[in-house]
Protein backbone atom coordinates (compact mmCIF):
# COMPACT_ATOMS: atom_id res chain seq x y z
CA UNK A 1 -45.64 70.58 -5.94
CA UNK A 2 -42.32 72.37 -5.13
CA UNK A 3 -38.74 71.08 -5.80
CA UNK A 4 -36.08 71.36 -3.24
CA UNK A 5 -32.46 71.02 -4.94
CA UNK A 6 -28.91 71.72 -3.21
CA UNK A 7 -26.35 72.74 -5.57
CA UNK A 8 -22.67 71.73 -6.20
CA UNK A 9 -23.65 68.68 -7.29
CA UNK A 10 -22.17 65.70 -9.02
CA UNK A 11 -24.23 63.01 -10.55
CA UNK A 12 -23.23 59.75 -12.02
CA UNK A 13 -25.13 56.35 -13.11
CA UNK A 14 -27.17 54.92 -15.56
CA UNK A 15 -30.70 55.22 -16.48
CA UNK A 16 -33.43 53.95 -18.99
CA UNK A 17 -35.32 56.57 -20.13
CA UNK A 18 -39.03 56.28 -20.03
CA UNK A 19 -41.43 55.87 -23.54
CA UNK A 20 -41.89 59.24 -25.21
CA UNK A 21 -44.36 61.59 -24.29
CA UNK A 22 -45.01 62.46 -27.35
CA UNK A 23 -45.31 59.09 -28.81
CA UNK A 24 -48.16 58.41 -26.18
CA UNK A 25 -49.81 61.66 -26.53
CA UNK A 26 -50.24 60.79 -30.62
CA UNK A 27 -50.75 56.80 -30.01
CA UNK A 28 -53.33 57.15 -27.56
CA UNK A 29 -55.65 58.98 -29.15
CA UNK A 30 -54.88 57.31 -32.20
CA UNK A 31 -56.44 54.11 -31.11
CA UNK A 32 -59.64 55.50 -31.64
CA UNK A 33 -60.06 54.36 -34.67
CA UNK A 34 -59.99 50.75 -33.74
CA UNK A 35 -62.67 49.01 -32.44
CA UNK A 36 -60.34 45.87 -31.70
CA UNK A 37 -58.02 45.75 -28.52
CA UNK A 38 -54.87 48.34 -29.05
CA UNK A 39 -51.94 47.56 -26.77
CA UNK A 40 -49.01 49.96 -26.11
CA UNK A 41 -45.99 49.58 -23.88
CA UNK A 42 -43.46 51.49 -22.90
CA UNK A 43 -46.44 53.89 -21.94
CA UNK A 44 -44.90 56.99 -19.32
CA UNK A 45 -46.07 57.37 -16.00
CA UNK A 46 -47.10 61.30 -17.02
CA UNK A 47 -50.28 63.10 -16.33
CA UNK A 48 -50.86 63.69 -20.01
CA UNK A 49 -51.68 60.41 -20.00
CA UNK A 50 -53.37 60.12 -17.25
CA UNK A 51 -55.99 62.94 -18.68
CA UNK A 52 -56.23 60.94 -21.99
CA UNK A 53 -57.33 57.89 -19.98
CA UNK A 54 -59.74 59.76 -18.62
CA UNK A 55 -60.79 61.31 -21.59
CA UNK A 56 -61.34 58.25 -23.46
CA UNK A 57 -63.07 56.25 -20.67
CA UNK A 58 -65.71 59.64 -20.93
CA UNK A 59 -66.18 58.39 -24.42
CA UNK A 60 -66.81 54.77 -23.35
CA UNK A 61 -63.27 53.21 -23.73
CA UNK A 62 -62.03 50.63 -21.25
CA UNK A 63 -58.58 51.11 -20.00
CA UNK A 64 -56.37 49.12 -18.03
CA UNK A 65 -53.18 50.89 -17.20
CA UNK A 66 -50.63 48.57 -15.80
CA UNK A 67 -48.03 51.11 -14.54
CA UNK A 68 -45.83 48.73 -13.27
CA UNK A 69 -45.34 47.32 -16.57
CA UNK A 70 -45.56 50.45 -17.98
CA UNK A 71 -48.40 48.76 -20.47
CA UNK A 72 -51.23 50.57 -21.71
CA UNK A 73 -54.26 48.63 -23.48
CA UNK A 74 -57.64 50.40 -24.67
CA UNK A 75 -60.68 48.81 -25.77
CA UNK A 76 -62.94 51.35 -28.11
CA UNK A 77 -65.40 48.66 -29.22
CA UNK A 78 -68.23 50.67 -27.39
CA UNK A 79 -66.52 54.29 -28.09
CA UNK A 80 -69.42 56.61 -29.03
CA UNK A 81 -68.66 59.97 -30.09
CA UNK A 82 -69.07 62.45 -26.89
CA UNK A 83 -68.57 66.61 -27.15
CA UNK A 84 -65.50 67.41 -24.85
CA UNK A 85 -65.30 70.58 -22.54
CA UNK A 86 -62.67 72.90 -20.97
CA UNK A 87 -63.30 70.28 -17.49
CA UNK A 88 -62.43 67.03 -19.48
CA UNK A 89 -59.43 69.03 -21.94
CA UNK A 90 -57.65 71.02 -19.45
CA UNK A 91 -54.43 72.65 -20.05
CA UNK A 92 -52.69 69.91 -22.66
CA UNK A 93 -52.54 71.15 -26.47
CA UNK A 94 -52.41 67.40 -27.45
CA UNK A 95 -56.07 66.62 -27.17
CA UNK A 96 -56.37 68.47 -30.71
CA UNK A 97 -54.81 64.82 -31.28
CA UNK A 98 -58.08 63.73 -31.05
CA UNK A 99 -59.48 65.03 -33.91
CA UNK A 100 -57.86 63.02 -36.83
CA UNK A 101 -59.17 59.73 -35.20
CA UNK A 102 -62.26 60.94 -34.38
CA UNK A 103 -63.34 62.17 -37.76
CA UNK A 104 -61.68 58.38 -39.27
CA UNK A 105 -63.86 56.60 -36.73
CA UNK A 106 -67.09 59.04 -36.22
CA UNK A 107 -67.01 61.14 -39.13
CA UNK A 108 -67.51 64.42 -37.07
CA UNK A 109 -66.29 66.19 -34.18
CA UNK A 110 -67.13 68.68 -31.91
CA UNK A 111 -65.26 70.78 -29.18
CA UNK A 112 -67.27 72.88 -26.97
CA UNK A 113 -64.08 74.28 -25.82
CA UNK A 114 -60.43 74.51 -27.35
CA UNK A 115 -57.58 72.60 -25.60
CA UNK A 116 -54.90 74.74 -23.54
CA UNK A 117 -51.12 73.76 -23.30
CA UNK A 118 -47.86 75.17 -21.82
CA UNK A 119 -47.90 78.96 -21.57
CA UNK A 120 -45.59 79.03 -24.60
CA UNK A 121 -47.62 81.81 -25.65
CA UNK A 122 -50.36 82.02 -28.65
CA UNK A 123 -50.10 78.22 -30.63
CA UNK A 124 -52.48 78.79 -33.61
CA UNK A 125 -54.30 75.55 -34.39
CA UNK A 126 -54.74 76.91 -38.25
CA UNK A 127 -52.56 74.67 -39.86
CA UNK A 128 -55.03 71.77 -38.56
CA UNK A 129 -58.37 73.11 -39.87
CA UNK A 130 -56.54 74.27 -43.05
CA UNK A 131 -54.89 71.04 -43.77
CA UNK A 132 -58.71 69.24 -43.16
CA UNK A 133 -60.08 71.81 -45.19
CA UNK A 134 -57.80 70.55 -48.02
CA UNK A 135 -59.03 67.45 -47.37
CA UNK A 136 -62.84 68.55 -47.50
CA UNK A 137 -63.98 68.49 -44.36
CA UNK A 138 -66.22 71.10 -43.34
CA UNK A 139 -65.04 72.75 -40.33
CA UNK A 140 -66.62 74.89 -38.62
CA UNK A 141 -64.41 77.49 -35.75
CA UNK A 142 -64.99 80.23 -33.46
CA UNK A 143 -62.15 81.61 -30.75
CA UNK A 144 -63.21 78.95 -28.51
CA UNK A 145 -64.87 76.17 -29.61
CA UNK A 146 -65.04 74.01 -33.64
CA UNK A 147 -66.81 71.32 -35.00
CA UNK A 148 -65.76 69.55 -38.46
CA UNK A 149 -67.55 66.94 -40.40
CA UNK A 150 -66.09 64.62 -42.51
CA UNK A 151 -68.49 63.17 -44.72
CA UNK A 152 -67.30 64.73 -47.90
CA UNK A 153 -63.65 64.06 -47.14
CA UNK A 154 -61.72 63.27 -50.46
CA UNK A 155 -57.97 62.35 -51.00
CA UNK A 156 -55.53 64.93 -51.87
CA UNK A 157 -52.51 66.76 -52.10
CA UNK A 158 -51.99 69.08 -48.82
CA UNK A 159 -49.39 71.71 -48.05
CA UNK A 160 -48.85 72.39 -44.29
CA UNK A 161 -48.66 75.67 -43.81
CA UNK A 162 -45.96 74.74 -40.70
CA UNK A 163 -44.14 71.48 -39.91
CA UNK A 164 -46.77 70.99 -37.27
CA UNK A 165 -46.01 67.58 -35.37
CA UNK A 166 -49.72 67.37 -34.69
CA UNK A 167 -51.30 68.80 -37.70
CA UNK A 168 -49.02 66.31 -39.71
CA UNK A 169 -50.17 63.32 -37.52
CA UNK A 170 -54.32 64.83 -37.39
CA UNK A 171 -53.60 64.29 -41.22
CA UNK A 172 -52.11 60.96 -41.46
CA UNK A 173 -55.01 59.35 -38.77
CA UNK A 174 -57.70 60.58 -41.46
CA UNK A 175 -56.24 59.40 -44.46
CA UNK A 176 -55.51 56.40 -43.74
CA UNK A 177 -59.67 56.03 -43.22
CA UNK A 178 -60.29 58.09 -47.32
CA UNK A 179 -59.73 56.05 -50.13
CA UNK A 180 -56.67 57.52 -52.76
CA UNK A 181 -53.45 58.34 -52.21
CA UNK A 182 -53.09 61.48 -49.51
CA UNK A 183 -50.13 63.60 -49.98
CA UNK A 184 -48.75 65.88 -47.25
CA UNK A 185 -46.38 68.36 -48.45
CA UNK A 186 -43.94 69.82 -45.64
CA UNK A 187 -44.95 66.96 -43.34
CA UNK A 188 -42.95 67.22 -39.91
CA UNK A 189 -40.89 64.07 -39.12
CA UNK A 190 -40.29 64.16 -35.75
CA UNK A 191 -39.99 60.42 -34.23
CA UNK A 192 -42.73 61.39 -32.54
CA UNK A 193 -44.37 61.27 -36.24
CA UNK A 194 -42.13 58.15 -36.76
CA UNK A 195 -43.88 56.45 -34.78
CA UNK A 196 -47.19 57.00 -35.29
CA UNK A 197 -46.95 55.99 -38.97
CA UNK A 198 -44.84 53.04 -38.21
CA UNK A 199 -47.44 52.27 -35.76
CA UNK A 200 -50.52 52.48 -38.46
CA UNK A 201 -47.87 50.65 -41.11
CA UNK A 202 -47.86 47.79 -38.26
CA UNK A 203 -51.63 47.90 -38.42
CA UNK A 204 -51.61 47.74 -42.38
CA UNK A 205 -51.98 50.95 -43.36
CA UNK A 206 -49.81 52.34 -46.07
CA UNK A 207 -47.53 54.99 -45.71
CA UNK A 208 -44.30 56.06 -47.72
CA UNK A 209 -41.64 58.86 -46.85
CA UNK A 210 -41.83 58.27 -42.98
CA UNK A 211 -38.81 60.40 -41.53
CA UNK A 212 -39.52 62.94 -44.68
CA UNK A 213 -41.00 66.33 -45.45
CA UNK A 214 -43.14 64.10 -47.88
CA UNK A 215 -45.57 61.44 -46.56
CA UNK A 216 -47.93 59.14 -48.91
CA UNK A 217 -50.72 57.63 -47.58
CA UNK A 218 -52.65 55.36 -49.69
CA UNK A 219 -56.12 55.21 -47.37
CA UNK A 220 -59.61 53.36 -47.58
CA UNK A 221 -57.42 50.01 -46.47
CA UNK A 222 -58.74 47.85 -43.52
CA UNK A 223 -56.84 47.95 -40.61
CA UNK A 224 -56.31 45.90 -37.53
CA UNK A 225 -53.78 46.78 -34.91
CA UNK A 226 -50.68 44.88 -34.07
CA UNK A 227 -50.72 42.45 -30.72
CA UNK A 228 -48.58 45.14 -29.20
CA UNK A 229 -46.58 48.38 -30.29
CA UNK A 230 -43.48 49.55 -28.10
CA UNK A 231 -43.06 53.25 -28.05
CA UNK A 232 -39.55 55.19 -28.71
CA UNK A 233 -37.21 56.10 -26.11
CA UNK A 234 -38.37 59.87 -24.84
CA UNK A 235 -35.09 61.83 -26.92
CA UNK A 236 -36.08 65.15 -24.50
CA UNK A 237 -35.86 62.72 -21.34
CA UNK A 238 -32.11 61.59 -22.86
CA UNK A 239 -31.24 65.37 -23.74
CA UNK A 240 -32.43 65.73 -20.19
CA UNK A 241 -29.97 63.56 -18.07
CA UNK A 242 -27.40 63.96 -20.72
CA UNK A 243 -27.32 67.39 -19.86
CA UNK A 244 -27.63 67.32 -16.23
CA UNK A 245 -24.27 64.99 -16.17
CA UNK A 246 -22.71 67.17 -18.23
CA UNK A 247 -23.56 70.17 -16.42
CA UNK A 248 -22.87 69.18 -13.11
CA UNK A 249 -19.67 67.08 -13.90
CA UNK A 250 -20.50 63.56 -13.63
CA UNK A 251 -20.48 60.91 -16.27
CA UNK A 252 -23.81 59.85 -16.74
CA UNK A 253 -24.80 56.73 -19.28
CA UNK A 254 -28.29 56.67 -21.07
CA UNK A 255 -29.56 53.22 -22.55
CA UNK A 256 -31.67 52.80 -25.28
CA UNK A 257 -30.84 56.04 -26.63
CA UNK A 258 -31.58 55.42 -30.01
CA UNK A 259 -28.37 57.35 -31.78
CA UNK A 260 -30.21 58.18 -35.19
CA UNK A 261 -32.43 60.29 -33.68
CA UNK A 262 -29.44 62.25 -31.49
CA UNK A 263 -27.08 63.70 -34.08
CA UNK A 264 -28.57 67.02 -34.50
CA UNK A 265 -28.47 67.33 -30.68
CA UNK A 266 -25.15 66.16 -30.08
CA UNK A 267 -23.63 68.44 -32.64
CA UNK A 268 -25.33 71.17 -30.07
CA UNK A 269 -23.61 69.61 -27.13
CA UNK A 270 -20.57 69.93 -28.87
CA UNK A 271 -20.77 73.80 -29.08
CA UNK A 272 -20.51 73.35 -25.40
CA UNK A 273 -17.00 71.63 -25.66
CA UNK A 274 -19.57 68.67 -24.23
CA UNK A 275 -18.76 65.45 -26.38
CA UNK A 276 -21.34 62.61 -26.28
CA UNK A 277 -20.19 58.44 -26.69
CA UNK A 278 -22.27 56.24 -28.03
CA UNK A 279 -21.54 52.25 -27.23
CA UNK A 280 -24.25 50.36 -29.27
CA UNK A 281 -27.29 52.35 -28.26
CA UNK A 282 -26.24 53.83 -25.16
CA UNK A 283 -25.53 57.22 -24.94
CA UNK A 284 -22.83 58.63 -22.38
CA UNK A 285 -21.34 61.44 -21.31
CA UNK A 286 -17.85 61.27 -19.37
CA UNK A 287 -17.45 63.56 -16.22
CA UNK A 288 -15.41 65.78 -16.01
CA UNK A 289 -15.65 67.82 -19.08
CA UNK A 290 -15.20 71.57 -18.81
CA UNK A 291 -17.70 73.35 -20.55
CA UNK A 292 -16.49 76.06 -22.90
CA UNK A 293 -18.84 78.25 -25.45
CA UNK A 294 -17.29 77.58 -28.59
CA UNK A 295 -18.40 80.85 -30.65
CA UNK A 296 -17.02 80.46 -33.89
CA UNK A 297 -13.61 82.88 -34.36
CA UNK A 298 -14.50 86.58 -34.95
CA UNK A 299 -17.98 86.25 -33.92
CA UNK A 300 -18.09 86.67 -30.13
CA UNK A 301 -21.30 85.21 -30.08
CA UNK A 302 -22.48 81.53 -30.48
CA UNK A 303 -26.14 81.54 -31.35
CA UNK A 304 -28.03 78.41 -30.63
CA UNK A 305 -31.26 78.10 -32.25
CA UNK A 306 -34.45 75.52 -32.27
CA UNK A 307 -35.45 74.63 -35.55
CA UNK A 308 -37.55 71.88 -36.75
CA UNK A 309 -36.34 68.04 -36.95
CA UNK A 310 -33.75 66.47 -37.48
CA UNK A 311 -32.06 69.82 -35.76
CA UNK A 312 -32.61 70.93 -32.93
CA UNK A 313 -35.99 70.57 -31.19
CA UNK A 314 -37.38 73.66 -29.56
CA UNK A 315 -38.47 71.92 -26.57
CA UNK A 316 -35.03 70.96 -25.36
CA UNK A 317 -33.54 74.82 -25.77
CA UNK A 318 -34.31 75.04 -22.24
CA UNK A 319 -31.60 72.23 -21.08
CA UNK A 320 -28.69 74.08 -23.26
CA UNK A 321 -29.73 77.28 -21.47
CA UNK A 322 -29.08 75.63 -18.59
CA UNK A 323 -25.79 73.92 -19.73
CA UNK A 324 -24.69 77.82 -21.01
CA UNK A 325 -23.91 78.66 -16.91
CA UNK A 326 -21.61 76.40 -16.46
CA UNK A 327 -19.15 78.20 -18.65
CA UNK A 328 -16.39 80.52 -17.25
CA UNK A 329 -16.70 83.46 -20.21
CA UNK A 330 -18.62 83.74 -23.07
CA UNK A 331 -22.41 84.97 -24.39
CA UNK A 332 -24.89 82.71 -25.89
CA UNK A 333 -27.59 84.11 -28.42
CA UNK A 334 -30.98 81.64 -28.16
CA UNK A 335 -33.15 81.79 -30.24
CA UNK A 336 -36.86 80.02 -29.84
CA UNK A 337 -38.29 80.96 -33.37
CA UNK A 338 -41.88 79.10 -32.68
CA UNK A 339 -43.16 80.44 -29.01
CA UNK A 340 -43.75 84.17 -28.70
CA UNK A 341 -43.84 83.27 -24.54
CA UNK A 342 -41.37 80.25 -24.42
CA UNK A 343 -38.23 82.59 -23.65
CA UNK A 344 -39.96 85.13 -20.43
CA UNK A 345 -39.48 82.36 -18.09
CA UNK A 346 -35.48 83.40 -18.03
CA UNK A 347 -36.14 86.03 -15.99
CA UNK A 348 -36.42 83.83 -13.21
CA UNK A 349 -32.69 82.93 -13.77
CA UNK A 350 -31.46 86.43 -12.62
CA UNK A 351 -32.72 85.34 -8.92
CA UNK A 352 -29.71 82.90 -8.74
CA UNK A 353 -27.34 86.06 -10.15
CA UNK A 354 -27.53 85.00 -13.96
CA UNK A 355 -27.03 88.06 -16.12
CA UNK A 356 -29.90 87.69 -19.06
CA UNK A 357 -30.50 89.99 -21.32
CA UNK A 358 -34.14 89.74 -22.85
CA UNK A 359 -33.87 90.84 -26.62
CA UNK A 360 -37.12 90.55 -27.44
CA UNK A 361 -39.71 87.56 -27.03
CA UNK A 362 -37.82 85.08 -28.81
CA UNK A 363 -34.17 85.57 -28.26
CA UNK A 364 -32.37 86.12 -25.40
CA UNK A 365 -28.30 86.26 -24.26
CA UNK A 366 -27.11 84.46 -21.68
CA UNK A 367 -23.59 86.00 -20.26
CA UNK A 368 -21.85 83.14 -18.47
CA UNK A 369 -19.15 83.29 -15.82
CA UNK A 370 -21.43 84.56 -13.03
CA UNK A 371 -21.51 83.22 -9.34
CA UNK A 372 -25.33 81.46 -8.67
CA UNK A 373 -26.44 81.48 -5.70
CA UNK A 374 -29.82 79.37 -4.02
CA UNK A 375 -32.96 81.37 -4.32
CA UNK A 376 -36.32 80.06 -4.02
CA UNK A 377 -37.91 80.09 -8.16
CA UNK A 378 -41.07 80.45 -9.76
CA UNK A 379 -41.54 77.68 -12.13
CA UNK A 380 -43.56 78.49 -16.02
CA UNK A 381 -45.95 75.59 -16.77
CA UNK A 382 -43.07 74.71 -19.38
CA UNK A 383 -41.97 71.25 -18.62
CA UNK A 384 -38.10 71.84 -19.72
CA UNK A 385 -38.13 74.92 -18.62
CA UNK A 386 -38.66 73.67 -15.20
CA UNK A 387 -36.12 71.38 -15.77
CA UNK A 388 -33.34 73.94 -16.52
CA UNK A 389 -34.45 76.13 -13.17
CA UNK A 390 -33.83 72.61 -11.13
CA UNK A 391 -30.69 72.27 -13.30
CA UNK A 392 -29.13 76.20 -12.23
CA UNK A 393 -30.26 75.19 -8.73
CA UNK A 394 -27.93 72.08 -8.80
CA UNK A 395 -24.90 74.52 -9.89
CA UNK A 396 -25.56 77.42 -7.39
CA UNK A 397 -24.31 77.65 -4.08
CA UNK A 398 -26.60 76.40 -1.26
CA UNK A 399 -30.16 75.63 -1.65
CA UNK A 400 -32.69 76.06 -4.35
CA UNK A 401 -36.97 76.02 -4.50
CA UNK A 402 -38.41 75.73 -7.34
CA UNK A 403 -42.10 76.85 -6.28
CA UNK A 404 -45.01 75.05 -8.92
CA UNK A 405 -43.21 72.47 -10.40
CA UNK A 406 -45.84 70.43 -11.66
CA UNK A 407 -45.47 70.74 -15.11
CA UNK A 408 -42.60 68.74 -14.77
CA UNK A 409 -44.69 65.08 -14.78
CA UNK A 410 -46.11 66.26 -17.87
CA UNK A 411 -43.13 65.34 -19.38
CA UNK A 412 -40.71 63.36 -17.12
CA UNK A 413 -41.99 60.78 -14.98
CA UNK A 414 -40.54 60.12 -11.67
CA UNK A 415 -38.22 62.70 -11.77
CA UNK A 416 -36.98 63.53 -8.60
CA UNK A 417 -36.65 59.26 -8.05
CA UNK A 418 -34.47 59.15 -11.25
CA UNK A 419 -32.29 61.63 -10.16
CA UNK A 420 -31.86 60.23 -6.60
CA UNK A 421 -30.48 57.50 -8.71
CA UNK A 422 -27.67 59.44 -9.80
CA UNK A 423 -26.93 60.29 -6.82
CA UNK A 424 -28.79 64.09 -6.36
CA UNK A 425 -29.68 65.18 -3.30
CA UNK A 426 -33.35 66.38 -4.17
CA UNK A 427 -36.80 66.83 -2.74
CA UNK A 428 -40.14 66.88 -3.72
CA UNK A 429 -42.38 68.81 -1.99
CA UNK A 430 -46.41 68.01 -2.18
C-alpha cells in the first residue's frame, strides 16, 4: 500500500485514540493461560492482531473479533500446544510473547523458526532465555529455532540483563504459574507492562512494584480472568496526532490521553517551543505555535535521545524527527541508543531537500531551515518511521508518495480515515 499526502497542510479536530498496540500484542497471548473465556476491549484494528488471531485459532482457540466494538474474546479451553513456523510467525517480534504463557499453560515450547520484526536491525532475544534460565527452565537455542521446558521451573530472584518490555512480561506470565515469590530486578515498566500485570492482578494474581524497576510476583495462585479488561490508550498513537497538529499548525485535541503516562514526552515537545494542555484527560495542542529548537545556551546543539520509560520511548523518536523540520534554524542531535538499523531510514528525508547528516548507526543531525519539496519515498517496515515520512510530506511543497507503507497498520489503525478527520487531504493507495 502507498500513501499519497499533499503538503502545506493544516489539521485541526479531535480524536480518540485507539487501544495500545502493545497492550494487545502482550494481552493476547497472555490469555493462554486460561482455559476460561478472556475478554478484551479496546482491542486495535492492527494486523498484529490480526496474525495473533490467527495464530491462536492454529493452536485451537476460538476467536470472535467484533471490530466494530473493537472487542476481542478468546476461548483456549481446547488450546493444545502446536510448534509454530516462519509461515504462521511472520515478520512481528511480539510472538516471542508467546512463550511465557505457553510454558505457564503447557510446560514447554517449541519454535521451529524465530519471530522477525521491524528492520530495526539485530534485536537479541538473550535477555528472554537468560531470564528463564534463572528461572530453571531448560532452554534449548540455535540461530533459528529454541525449545524450553519448564518442568523444573523454581521461583527466584532474576536480573534482566536489559529493561526488555517483553522479556519483563515473558517473566511475569510464568511466575505467576511457580509457586514462591519471583523477583525481577531491572523490570521495564512501560504501560504496556502496566497493563499486563494489572490485567493478571484483575485475574488474582499477585504482583507488587507495577510501574517499577522491581516487580514481585508471588505465583502458584489460581487464577480466573476478569468479565472484561479495557486496554490503555495507545501513548505512540497520542504522540502521533499530537505531533502532526503541532507540526503542521493546527490545534489538535486528544481524549483519553491518560496524562501520567505523557510527562516525559511532553517535556520533549517542549524542547520544540511545542507546549501541550491537558483538560482532565484530554491532551491538546493549540495551533499556531512556532516551532523553535531550544538548544540549551552555549551548546548549539539540542540532543534528543530515547531512553527507557518513563522518558522518552524509542519508538516515538521518529515523530520528533519529524517535528525538527519545521524549525527555521537550528541542529538536532538524535540519538536511538537500542536499534543499530532504526536511524538509516533518514536517508530517505534528503529526497524532500532535508540536510541529514548520518553520524553513525545510532545518531544522526538533523539541520532545520531547509525548503521540502514532494518526492515520491521509500517507506522502512518501521511503523513511526513511516509516520514521520507522511509527516515531512504534509510540510513540503506539492505532493508526496510514500511507496510500501504497510507497516503503518501495524501500529495505527485507520490511519489515513483518522487523519481525513482532521481535515488532511490524504490517500491510500492499495
Amino acid at each position: 500500500m502507498n500513501i499519497k499526502v499533499k503538503g502545506g497542510q493544516v489539521i485541526s479536530g479531535e480524536l480518540t485514540p485507539s487501544g495500545s498496540k502493545n497492550s494487545a500484542v502482550a494481552l493476547i497471548p497472555a490469555s493462554v493461560m486460561f482455559k476460561e473465556k478472556v475478554v478484551l476491549t479496546n482491542i486495535p484494528e492492527i494486523t498484529d492482531v490480526t496474525r495473533l488471531v490467527a495464530i491462536l485459532e492454529k493452536l485451537g482457540s476460538v476467536v470472535v473479533w467484533d471490530k466494530k466494538e473493537s472487542v476481542l474474546t478468546i476461548d483456549n479451553r481446547n488450546i493444545s500446544f502446536t510448534g509454530l513456523d516462519k509461515e504462521d510467525l511472520g515478520n512481528m517480534k511480539g510472538v516471542s510473547l508467546l512463550w511465557g504463557p505457553m510454558l505457564a499453560r503447557f510446560g514447554e515450547v517449541s519454535f521451529k523458526d524465530l519471530p522477525g520484526g521491524c528492520t530495526l536491525g539485530f534485536r537479541t532475544l538473550d535477555p528472554h532465555y537468560q531470564a528463564f534460565k534463572e528461572l530453571g527452565v531448560e532452554v534449548r537455542e540455535s540461530a533459528e529455532s529454541v525449545s524450553m521446558n519448564a518442568n523444573n521451573a523454581k521461583a527466584t530472584e532474576v536480573w534482566l540483563r536489559e529493561m526488555s518490555p517483553t522479556a519483563t512480561e515473558n517473566v511475569v506470565t510464568l511466575a505467576t504459574r511457580i509457586s514462591g515469590t519471583t523477583r525481577i530486578v531491572g523490570a521495564a515498566s512501560e504501560p504496556q507492562v502496566q497493563d499486563l500485570c494489572n490485567f493478571l492482578v484483575e485475574s488474582g494474581a499477585s504482583i507488587h512494584g507495577i510501574g517499577s524497576s522491581v516487580l514481585e510476583i508471588t505465583g502458584g495462585k489460581p487464577l480466573t480472568p476478569p468479565a472484561s479488561h479495557e486496554l490503555l490508550s495507545d501513548h505512540y498513537e497520542i504522540t502521533t496526532f499530537l505531533a502532526l497538529g503541532a507540526l503542521t499548525g493546527g490545534e489538535v485535541r486528544i481524549k483519553k490521553a491518560i496524562p501520567q503516562h505523557m510527562r516525559g514526552i511532553v517535556s520533549v515537545f517542549n524542547k520544540f517551543n511545542v507546549s501541550v494542555e491537558y483538560e482532565g484527560d484530554a491532551a491538546i495542542v493549540h495551533g499556531g505555535q512556532q516551532i523553535k529548537i531550544m538548544e540549551k545556551e552555549g551548546r548549539g546543539t539540542l540532543a534528543i535521545k530515547a531512553q527507557p520509560w518513563p522518558a522518552l520511548p524509542v519508538d516515538t523518536l521518529p515523530l520528533f524527527i519529524a517535528l525538527s523540520l519545521k524549525a527555521e534554524s537550528g541542529q538536532v542531535l538524535f540519538h536511538n541508543w537500542m536499534y543499530d538499523a532504526g536511524l538509516f531510514w533518514t536517508s530517505e528525508l534528503q529526497k524532500y531537500g532535508v540536510n541529514v547528516v548520518m553520524c553513525d548507526p545510532h545518531r544522526v543531525i538533523i539541520n532545520a531551515g531547509n525548503q521540502l519539496r514532494g518526492a515520491t519515498i521509500e517507506a522502512p517496515y518501521i511503523i513511526r518511521a513511516v509516520v514521520a515520512l507522511v509527516m515531512a510530506g504534509m510540510i513540503a511543497e506539492g505532493e508526496s508518495t510514500i511507496l510500501n507503507a504497510d507497516a503503518l497498520y501495524r501500529g495505527h489503525p485507520h490511519f489515513a480515515e483518522n487523519l481525513k478527520r482532521l481535515g488532511a487531504e490524504i490517500e491510500e493507495i492499495k
